[in-house]
C-alpha atoms as a PDB file:
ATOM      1  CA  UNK A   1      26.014 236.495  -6.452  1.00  0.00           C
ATOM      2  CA  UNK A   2      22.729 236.210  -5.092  1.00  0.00           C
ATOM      3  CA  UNK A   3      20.918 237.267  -7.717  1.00  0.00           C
ATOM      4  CA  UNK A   4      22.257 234.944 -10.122  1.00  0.00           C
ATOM      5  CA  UNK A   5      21.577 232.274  -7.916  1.00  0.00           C
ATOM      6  CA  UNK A   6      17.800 233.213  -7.472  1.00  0.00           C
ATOM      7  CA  UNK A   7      17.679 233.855 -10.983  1.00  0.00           C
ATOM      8  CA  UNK A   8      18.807 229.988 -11.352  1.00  0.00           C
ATOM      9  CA  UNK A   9      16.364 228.849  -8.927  1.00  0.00           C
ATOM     10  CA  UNK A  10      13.540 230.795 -10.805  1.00  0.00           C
ATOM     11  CA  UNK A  11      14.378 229.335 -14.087  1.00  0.00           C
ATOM     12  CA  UNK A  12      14.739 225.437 -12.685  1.00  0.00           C
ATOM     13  CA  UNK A  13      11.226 226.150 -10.930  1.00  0.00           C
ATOM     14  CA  UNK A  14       9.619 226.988 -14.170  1.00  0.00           C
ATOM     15  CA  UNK A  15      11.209 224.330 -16.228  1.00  0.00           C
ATOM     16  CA  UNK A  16      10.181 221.785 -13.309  1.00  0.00           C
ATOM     17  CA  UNK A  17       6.622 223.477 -13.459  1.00  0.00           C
ATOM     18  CA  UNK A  18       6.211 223.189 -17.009  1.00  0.00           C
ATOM     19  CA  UNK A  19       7.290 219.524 -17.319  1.00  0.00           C
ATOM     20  CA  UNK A  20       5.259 218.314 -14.749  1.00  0.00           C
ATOM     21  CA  UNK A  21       2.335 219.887 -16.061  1.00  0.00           C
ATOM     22  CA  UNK A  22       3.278 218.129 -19.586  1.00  0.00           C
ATOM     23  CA  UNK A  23       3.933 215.203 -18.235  1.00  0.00           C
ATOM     24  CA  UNK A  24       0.631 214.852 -16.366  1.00  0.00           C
ATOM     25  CA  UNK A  25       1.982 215.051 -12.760  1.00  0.00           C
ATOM     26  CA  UNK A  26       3.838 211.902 -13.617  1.00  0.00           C
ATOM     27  CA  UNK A  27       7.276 212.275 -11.632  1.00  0.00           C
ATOM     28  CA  UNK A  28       9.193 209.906 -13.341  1.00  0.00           C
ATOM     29  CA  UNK A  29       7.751 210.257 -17.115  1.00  0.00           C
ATOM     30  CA  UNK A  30       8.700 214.283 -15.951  1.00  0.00           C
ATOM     31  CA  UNK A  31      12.154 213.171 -14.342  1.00  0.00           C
ATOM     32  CA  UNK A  32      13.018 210.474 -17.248  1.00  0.00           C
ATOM     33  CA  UNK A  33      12.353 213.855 -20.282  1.00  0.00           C
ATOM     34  CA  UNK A  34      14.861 216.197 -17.714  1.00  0.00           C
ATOM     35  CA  UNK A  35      17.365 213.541 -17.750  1.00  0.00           C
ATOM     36  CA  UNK A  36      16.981 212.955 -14.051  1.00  0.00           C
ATOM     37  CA  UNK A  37      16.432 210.108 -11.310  1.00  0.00           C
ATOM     38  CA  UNK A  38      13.291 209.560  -9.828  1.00  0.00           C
ATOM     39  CA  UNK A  39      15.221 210.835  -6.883  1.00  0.00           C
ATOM     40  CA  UNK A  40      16.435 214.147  -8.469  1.00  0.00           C
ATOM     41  CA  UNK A  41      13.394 215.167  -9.119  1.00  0.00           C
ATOM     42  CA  UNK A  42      11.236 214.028  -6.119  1.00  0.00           C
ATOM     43  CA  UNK A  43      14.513 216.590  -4.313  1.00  0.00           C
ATOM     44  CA  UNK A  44      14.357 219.381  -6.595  1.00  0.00           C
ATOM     45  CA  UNK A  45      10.341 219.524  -6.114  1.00  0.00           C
ATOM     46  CA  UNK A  46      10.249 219.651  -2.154  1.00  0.00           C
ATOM     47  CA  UNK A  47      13.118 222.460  -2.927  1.00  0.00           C
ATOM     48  CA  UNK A  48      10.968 224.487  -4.697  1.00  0.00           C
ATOM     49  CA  UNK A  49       7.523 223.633  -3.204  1.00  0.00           C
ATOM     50  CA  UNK A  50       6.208 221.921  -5.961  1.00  0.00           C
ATOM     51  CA  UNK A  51       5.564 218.447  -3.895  1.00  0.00           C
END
């Protein structure tokens, strides 16, 4: 089970690394194309270290 769940982790680090670069940095443009809150995103960045 724990490979599956840092295989999840991996992915939803990438695709959060890739939008923010294409997005400029900008959190909400970034959280508003995932289909997140400003708030989702601003958690699932600390998460992964991408703050």
């Amino acid at each position: 089970m724990s490979d599956l769940r840092a295989a999840v982790d991996s992915y939803e680090k990438q695709i959060l690394s890739d939008t923010m670069a294409r997005c400029r940095f900008n959190q909400k443009i970034a959280a508003e194309a995932l289909g997140l809150s400003y708030d989702q995103i601003r958690h699932a960045l600390k998460k992964h270290g991408l703050n």
